[in-house]
PDB file of N, CA and C in Angstrom:
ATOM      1  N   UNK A   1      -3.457  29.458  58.187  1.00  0.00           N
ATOM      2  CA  UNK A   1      -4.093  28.796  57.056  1.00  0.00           C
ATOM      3  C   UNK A   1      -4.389  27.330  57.389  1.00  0.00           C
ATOM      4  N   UNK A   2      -3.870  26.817  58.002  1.00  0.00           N
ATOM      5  CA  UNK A   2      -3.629  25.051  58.565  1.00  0.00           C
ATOM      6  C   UNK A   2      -4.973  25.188  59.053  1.00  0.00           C
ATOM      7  N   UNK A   3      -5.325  25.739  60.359  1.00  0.00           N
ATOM      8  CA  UNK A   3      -6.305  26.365  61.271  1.00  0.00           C
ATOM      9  C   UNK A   3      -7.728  26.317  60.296  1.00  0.00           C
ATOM     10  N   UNK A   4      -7.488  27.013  59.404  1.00  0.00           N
ATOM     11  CA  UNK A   4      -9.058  27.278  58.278  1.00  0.00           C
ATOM     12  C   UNK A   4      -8.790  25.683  57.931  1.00  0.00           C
ATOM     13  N   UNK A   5      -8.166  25.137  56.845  1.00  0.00           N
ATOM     14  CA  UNK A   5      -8.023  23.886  56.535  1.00  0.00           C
ATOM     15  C   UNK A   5      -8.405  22.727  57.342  1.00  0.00           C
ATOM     16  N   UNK A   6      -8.005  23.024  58.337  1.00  0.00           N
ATOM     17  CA  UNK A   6      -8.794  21.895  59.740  1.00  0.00           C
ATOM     18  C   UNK A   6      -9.997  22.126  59.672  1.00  0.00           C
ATOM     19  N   UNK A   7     -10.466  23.558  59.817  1.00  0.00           N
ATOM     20  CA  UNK A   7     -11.714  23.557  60.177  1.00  0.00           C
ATOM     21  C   UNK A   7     -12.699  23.315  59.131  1.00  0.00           C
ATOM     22  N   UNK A   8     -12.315  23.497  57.927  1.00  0.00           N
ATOM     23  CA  UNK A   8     -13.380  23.095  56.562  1.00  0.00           C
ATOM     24  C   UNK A   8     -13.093  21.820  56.448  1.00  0.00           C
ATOM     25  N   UNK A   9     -12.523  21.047  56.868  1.00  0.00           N
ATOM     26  CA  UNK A   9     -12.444  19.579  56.571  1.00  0.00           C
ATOM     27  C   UNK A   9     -13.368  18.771  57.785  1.00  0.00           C
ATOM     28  N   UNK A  10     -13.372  19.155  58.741  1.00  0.00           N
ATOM     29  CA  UNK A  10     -13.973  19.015  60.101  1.00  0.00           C
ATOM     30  C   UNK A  10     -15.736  19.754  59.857  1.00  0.00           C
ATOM     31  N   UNK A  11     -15.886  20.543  59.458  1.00  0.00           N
ATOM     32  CA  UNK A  11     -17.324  20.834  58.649  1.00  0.00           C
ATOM     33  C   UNK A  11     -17.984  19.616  57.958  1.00  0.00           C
ATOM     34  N   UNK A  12     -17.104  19.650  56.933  1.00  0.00           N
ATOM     35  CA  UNK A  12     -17.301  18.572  55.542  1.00  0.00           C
ATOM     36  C   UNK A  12     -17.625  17.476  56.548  1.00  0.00           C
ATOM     37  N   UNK A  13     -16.904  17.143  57.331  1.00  0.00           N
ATOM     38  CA  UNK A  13     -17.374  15.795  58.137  1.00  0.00           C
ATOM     39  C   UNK A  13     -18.425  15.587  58.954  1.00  0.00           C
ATOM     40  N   UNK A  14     -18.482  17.252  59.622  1.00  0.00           N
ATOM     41  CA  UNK A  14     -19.502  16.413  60.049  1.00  0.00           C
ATOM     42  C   UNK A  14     -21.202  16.538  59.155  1.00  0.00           C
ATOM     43  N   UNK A  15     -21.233  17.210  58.325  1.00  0.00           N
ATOM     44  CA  UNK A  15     -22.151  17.590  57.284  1.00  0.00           C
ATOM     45  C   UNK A  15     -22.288  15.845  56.301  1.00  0.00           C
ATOM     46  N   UNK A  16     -20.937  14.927  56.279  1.00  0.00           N
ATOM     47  CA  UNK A  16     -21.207  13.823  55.606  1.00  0.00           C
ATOM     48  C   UNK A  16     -21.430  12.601  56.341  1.00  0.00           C
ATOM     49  N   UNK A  17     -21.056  12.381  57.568  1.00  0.00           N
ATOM     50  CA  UNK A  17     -21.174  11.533  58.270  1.00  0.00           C
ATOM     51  C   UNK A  17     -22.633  11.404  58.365  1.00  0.00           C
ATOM     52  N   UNK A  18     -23.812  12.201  58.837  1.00  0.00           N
ATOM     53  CA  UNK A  18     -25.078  11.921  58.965  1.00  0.00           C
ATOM     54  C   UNK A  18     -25.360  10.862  57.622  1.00  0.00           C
ATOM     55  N   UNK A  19     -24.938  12.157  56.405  1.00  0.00           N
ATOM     56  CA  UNK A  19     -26.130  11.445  55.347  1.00  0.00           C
ATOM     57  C   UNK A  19     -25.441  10.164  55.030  1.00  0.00           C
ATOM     58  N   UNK A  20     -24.393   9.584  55.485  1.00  0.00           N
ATOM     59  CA  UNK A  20     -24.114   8.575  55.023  1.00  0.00           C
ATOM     60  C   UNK A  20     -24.509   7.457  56.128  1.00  0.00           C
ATOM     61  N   UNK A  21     -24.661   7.919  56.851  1.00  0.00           N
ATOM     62  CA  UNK A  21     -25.124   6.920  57.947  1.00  0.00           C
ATOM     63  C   UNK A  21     -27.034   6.747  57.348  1.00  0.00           C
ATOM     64  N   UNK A  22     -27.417   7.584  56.959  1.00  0.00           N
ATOM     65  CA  UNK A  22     -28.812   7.796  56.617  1.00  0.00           C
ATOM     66  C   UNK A  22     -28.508   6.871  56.029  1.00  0.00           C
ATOM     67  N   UNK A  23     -27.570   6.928  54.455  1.00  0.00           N
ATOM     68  CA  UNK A  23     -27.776   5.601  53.444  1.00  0.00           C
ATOM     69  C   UNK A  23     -27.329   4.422  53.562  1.00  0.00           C
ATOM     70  N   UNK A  24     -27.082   4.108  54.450  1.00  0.00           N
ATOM     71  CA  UNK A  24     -26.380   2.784  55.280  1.00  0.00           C
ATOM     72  C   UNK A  24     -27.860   1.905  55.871  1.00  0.00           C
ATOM     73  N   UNK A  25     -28.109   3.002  56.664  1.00  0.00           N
ATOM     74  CA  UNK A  25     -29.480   2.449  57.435  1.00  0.00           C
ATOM     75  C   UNK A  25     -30.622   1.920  56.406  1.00  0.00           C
ATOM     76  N   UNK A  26     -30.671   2.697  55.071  1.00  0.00           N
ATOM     77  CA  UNK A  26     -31.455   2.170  54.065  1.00  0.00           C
ATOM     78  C   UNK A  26     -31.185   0.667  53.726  1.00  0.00           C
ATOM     79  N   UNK A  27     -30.037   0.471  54.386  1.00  0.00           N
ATOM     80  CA  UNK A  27     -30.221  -0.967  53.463  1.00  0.00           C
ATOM     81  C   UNK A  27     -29.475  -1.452  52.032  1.00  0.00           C
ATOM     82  N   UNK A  28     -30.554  -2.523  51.606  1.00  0.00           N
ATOM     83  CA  UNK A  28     -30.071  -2.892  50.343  1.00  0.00           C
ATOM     84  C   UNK A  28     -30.293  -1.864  49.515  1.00  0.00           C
ATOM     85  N   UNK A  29     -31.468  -1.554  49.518  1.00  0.00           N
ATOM     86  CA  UNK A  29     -31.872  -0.527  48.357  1.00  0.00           C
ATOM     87  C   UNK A  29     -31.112   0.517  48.047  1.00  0.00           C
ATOM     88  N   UNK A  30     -30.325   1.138  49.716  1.00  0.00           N
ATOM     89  CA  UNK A  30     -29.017   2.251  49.320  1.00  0.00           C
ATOM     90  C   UNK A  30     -27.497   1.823  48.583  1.00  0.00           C
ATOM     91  N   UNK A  31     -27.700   0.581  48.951  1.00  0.00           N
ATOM     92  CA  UNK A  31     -26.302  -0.001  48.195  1.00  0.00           C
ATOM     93  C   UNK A  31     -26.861  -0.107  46.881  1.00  0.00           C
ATOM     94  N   UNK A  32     -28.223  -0.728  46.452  1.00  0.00           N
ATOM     95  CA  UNK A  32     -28.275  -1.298  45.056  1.00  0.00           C
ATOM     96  C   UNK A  32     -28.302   0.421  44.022  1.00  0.00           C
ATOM     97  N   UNK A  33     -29.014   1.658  45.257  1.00  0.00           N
ATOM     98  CA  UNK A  33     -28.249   2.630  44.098  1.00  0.00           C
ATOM     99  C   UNK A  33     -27.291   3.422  43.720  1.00  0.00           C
ATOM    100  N   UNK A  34     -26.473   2.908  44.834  1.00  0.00           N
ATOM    101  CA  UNK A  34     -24.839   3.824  44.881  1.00  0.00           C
ATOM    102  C   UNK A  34     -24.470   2.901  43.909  1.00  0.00           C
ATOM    103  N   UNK A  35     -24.636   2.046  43.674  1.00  0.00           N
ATOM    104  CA  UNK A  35     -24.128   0.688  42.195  1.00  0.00           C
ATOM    105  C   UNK A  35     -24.261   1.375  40.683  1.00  0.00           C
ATOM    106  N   UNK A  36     -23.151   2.302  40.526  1.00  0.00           N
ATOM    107  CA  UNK A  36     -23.413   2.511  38.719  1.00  0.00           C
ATOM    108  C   UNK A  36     -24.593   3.145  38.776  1.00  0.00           C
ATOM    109  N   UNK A  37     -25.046   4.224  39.820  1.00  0.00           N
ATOM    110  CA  UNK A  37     -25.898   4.829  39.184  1.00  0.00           C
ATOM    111  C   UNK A  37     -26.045   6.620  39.502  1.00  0.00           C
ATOM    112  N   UNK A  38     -26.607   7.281  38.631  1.00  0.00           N
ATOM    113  CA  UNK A  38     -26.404   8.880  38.951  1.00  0.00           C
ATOM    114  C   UNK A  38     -26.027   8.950  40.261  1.00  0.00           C
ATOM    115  N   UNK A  39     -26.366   8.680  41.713  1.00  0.00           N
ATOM    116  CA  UNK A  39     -26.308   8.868  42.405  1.00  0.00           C
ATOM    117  C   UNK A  39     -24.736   8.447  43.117  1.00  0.00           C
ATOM    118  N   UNK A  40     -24.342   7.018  42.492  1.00  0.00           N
ATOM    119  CA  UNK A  40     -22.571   7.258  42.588  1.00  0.00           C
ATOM    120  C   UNK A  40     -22.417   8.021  42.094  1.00  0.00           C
ATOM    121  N   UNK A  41     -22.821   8.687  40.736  1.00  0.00           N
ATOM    122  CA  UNK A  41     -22.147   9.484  40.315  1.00  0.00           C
ATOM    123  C   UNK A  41     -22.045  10.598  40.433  1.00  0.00           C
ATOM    124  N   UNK A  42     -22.913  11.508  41.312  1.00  0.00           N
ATOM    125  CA  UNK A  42     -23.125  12.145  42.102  1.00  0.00           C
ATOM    126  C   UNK A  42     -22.308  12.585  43.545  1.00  0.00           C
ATOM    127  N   UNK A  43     -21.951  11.247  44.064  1.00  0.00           N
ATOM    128  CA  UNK A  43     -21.257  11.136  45.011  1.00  0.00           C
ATOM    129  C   UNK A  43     -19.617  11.268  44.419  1.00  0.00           C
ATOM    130  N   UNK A  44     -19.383  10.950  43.483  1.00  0.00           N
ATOM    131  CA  UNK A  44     -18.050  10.775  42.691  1.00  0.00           C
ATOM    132  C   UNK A  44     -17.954  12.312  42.955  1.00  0.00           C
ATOM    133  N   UNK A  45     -18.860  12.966  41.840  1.00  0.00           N
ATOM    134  CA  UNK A  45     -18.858  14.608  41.599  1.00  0.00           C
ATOM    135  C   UNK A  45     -18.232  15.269  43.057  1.00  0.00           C
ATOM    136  N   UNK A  46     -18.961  15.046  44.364  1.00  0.00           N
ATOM    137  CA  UNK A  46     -18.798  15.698  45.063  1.00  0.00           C
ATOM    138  C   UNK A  46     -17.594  15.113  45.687  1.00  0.00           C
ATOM    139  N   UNK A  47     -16.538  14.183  45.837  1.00  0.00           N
ATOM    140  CA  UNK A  47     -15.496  13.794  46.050  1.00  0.00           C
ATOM    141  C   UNK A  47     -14.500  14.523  45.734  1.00  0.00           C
ATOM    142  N   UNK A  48     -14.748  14.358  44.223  1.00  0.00           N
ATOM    143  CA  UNK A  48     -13.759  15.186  43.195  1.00  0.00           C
ATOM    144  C   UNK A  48     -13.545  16.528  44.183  1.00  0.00           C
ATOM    145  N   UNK A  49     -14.821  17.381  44.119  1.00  0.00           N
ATOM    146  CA  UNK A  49     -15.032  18.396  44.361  1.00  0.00           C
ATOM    147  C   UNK A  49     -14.132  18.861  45.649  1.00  0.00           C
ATOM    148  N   UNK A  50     -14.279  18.302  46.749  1.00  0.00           N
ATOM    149  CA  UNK A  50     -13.736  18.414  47.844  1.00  0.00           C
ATOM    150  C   UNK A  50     -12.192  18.499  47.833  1.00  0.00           C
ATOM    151  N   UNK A  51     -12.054  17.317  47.212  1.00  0.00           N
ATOM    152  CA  UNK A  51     -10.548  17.305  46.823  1.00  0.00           C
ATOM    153  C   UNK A  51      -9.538  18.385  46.336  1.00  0.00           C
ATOM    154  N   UNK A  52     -10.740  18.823  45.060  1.00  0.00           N
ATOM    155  CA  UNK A  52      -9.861  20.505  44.569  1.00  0.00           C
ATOM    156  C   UNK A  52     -10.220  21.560  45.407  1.00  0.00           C
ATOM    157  N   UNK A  53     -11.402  21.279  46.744  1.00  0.00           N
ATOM    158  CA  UNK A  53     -11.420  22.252  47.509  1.00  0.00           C
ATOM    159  C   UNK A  53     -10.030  22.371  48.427  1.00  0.00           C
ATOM    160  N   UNK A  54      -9.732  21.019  48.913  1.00  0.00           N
ATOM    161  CA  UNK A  54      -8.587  20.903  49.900  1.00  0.00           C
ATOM    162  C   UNK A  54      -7.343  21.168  48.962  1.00  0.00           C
ATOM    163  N   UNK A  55      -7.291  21.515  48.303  1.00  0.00           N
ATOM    164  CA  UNK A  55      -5.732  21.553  47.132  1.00  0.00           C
ATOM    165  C   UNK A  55      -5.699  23.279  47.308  1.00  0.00           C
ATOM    166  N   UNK A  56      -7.072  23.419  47.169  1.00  0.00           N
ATOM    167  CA  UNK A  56      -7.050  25.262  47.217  1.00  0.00           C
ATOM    168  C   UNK A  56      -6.628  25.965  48.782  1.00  0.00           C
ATOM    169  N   UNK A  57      -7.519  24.922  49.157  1.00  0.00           N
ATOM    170  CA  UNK A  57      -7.021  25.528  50.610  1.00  0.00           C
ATOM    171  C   UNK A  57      -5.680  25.555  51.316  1.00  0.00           C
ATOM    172  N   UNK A  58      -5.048  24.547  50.810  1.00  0.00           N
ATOM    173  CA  UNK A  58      -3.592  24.000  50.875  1.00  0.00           C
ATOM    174  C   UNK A  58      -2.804  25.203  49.876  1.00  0.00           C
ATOM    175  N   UNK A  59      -3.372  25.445  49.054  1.00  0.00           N
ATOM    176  CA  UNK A  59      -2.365  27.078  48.177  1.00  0.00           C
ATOM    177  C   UNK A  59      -1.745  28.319  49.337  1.00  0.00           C
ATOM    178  N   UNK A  60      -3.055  28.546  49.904  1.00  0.00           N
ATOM    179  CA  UNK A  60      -2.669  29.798  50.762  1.00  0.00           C
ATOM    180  C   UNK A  60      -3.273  31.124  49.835  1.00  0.00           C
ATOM    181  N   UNK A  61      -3.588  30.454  48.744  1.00  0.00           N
ATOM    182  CA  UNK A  61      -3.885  32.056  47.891  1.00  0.00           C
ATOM    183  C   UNK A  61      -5.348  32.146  48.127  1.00  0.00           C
ATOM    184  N   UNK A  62      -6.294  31.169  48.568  1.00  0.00           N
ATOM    185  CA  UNK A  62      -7.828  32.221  48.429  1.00  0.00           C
ATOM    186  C   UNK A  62      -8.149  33.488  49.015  1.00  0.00           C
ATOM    187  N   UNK A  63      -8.710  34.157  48.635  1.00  0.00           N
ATOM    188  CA  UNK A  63      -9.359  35.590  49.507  1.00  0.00           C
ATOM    189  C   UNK A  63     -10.254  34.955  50.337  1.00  0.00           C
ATOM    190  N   UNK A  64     -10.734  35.868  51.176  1.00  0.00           N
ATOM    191  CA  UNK A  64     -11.556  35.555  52.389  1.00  0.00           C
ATOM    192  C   UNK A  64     -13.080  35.339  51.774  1.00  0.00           C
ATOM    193  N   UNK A  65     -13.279  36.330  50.397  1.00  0.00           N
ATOM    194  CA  UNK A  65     -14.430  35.895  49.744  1.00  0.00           C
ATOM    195  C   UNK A  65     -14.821  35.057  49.160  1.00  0.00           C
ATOM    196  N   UNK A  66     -13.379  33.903  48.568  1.00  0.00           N
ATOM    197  CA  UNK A  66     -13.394  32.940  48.055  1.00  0.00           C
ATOM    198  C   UNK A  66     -13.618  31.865  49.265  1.00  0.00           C
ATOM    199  N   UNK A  67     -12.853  32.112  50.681  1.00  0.00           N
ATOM    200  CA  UNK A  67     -13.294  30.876  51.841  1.00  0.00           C
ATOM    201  C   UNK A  67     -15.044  31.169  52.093  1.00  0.00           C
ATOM    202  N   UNK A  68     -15.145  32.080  52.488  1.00  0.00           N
ATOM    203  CA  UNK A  68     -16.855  32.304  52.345  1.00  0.00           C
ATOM    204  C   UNK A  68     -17.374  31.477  51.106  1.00  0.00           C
ATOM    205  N   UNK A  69     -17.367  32.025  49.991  1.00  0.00           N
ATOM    206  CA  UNK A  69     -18.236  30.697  48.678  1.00  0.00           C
ATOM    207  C   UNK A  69     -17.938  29.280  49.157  1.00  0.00           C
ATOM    208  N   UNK A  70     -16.774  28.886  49.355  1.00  0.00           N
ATOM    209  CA  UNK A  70     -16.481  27.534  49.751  1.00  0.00           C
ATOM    210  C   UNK A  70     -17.083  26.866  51.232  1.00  0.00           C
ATOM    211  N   UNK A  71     -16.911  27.653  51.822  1.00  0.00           N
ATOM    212  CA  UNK A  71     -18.236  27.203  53.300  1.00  0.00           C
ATOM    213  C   UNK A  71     -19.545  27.040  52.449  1.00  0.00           C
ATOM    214  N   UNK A  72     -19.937  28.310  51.852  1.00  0.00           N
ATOM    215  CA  UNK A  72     -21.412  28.107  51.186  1.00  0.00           C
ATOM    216  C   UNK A  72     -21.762  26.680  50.746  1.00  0.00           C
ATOM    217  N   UNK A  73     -20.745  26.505  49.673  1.00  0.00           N
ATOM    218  CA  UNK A  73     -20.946  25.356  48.733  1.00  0.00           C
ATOM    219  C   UNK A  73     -20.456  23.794  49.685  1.00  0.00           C
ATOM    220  N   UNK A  74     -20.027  23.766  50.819  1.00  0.00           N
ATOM    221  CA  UNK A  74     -19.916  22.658  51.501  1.00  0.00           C
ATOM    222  C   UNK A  74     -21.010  22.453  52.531  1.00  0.00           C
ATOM    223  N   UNK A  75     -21.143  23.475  52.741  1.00  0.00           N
ATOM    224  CA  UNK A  75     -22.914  23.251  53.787  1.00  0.00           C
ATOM    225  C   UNK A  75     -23.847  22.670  52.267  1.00  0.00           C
ATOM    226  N   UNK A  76     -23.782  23.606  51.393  1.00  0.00           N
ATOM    227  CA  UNK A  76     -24.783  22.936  50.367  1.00  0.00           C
ATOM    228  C   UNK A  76     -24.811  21.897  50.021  1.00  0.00           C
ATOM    229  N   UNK A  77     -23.483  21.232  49.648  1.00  0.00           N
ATOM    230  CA  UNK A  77     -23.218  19.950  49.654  1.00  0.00           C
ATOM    231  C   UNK A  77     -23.458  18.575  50.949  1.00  0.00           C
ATOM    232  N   UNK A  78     -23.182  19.405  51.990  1.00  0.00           N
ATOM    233  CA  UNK A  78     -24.148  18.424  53.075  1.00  0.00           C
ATOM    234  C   UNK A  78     -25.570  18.331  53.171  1.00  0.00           C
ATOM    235  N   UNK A  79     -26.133  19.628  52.684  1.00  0.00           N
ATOM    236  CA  UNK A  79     -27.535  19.351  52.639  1.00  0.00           C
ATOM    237  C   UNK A  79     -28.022  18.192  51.354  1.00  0.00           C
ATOM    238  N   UNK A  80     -26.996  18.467  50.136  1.00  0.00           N
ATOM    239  CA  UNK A  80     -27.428  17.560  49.297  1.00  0.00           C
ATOM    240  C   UNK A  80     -27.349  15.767  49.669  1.00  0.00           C
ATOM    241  N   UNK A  81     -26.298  15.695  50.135  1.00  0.00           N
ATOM    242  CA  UNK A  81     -25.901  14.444  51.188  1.00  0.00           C
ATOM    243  C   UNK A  81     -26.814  13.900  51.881  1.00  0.00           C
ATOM    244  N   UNK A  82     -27.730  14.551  52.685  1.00  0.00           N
ATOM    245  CA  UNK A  82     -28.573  14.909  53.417  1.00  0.00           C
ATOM    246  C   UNK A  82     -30.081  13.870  52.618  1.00  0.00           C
ATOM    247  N   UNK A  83     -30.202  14.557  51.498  1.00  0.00           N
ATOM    248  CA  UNK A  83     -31.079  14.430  50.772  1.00  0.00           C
ATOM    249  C   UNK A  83     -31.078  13.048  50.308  1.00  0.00           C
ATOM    250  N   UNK A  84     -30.088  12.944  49.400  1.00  0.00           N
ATOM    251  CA  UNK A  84     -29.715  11.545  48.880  1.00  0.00           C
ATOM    252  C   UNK A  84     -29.809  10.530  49.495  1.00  0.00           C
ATOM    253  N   UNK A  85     -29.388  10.737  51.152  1.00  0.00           N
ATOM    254  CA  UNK A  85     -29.953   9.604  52.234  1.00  0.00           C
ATOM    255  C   UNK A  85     -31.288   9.710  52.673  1.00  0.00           C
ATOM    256  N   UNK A  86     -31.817  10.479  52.041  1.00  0.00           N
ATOM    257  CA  UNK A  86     -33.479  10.500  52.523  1.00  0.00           C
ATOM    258  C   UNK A  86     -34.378   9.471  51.253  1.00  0.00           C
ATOM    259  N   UNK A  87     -35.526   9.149  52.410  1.00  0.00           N
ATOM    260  CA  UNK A  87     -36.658   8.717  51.325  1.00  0.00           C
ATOM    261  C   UNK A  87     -37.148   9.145  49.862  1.00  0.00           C
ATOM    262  N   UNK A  88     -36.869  10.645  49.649  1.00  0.00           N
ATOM    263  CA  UNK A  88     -36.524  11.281  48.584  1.00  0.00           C
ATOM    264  C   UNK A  88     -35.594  11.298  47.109  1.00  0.00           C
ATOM    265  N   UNK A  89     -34.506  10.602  47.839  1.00  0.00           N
ATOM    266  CA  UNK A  89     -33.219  10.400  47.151  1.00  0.00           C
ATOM    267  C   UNK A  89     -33.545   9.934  45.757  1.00  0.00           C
ATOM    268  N   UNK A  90     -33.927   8.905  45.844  1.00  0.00           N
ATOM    269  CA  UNK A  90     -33.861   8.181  44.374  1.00  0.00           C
ATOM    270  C   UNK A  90     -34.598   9.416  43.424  1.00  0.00           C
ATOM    271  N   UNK A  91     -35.597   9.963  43.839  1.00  0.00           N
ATOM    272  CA  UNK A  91     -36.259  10.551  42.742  1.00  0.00           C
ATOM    273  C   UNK A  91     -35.894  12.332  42.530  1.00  0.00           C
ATOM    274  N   UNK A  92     -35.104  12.664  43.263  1.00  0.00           N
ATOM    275  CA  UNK A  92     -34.240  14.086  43.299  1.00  0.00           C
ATOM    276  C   UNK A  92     -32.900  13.638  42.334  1.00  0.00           C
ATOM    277  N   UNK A  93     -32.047  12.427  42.095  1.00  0.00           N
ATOM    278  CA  UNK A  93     -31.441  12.305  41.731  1.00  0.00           C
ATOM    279  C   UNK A  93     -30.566  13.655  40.824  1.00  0.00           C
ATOM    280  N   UNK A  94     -32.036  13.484  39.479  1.00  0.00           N
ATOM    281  CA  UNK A  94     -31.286  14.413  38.362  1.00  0.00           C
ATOM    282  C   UNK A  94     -31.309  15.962  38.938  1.00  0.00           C
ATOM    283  N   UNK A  95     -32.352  16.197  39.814  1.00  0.00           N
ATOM    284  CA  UNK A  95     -31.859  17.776  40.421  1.00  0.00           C
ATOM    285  C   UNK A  95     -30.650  17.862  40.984  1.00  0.00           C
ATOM    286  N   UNK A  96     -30.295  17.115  41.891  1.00  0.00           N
ATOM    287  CA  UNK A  96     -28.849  16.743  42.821  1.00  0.00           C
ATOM    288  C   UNK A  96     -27.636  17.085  41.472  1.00  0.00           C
ATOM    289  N   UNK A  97     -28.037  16.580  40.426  1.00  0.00           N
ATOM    290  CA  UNK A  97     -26.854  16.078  39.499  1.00  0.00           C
ATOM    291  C   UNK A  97     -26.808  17.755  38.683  1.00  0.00           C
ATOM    292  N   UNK A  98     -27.324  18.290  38.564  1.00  0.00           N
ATOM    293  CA  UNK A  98     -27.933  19.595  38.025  1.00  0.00           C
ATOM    294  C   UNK A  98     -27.222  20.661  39.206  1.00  0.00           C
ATOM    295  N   UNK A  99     -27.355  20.645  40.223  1.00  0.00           N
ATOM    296  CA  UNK A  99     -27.010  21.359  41.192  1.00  0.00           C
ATOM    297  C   UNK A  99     -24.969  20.655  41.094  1.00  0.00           C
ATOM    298  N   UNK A 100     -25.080  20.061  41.319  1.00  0.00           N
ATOM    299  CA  UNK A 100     -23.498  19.664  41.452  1.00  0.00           C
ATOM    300  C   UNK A 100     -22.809  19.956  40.832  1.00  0.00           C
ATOM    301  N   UNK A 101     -23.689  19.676  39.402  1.00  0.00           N
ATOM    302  CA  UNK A 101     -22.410  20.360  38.248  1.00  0.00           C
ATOM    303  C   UNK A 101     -22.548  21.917  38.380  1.00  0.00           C
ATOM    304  N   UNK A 102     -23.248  22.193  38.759  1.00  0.00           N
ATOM    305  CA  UNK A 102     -23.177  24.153  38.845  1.00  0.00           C
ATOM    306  C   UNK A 102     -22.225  24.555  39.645  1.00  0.00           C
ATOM    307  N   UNK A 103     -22.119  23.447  40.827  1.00  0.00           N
ATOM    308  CA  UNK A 103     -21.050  24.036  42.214  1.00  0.00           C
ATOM    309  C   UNK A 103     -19.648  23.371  41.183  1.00  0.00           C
ATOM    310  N   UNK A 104     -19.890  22.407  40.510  1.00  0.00           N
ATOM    311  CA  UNK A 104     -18.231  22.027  40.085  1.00  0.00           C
ATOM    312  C   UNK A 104     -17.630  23.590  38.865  1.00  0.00           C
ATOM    313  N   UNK A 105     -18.535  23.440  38.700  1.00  0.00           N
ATOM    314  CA  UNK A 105     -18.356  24.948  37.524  1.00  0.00           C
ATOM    315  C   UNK A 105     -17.516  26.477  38.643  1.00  0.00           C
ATOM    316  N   UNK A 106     -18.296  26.163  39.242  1.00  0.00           N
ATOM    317  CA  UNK A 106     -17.805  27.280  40.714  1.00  0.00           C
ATOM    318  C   UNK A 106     -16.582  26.752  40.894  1.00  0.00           C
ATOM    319  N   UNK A 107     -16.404  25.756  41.580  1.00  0.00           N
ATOM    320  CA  UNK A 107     -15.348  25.309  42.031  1.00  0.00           C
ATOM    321  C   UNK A 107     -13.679  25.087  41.080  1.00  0.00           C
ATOM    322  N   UNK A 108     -14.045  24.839  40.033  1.00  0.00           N
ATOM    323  CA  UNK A 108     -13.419  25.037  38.649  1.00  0.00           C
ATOM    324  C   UNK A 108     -13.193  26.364  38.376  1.00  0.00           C
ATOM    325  N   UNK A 109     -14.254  27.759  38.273  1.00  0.00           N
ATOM    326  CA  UNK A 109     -13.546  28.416  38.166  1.00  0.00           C
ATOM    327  C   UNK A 109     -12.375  29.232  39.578  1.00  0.00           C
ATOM    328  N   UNK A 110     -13.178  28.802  40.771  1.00  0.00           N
ATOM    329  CA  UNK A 110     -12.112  28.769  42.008  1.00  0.00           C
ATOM    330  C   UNK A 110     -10.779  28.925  41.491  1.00  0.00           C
ATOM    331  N   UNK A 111     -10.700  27.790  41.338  1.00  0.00           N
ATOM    332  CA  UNK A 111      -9.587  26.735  41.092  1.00  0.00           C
ATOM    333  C   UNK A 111      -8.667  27.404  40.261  1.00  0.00           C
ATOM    334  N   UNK A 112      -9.026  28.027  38.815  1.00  0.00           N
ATOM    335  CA  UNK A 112      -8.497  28.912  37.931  1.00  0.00           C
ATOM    336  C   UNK A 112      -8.243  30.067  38.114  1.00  0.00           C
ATOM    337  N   UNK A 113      -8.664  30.298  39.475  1.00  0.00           N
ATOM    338  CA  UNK A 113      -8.162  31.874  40.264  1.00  0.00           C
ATOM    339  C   UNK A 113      -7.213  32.007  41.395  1.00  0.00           C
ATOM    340  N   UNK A 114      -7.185  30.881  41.966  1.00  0.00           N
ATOM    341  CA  UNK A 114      -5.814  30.714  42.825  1.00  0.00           C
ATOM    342  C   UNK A 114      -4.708  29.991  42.051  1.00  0.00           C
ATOM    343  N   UNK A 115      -4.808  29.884  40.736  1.00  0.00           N
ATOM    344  CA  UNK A 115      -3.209  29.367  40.674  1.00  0.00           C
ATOM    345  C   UNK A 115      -2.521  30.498  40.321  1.00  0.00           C
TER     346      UNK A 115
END
């Protein structure tokens, strides 16, 4: 179980490291909208998210169908990452925010199945 846990955390990284390097390279304009806006909050969402992913994974109780959804939804989440550091970003915002809360809903009910 350690073994899977390494390796979905080691995913997650390297799936976030790009897009954050993307929004770095932007500049001011990427700082002035991670400032209080959907898009922190966005980034918040998917923090959270990770967090109750690594708590689950740390249980020992998911099924193998439940580690499958959770790869799904962390590649998805790098692609969204992805996005947000693109030229695109600012104006995908409310889709990003729409999509996130659907995976937190997933992830929530996850969450309510391994305890």
């Amino acid at each position: 179980m350690k073994k899977v846990s390494m390796l979905l955390v080691i995913v997650a990284l390297v799936f976030c490291i790009p897009a954050f390097s993307a929004a770095q390279m932007q500049g001011g304009s990427g700082q002035h909208m991670m400032k209080g806006s959907t898009m922190g909050n966005n980034m918040g969402m998917m923090s959270q998210m990770m967090a109750d992913m690594h708590e689950m994974m740390e249980s020992g109780k998911m099924t193998p169908a439940q580690h499958k959804q959770m790869m799904q939804m962390m590649h998805q989440m790098g692609s969204l990452m992805q996005q947000m550091g693109g030229p695109q970003g600012a104006k995908m915002q409310a889709q990003h925010q729409e999509q996130l809360q659907k995976m937190q809903k997933q992830v929530q009910e996850m969450k309510g199945q391994t305890k």
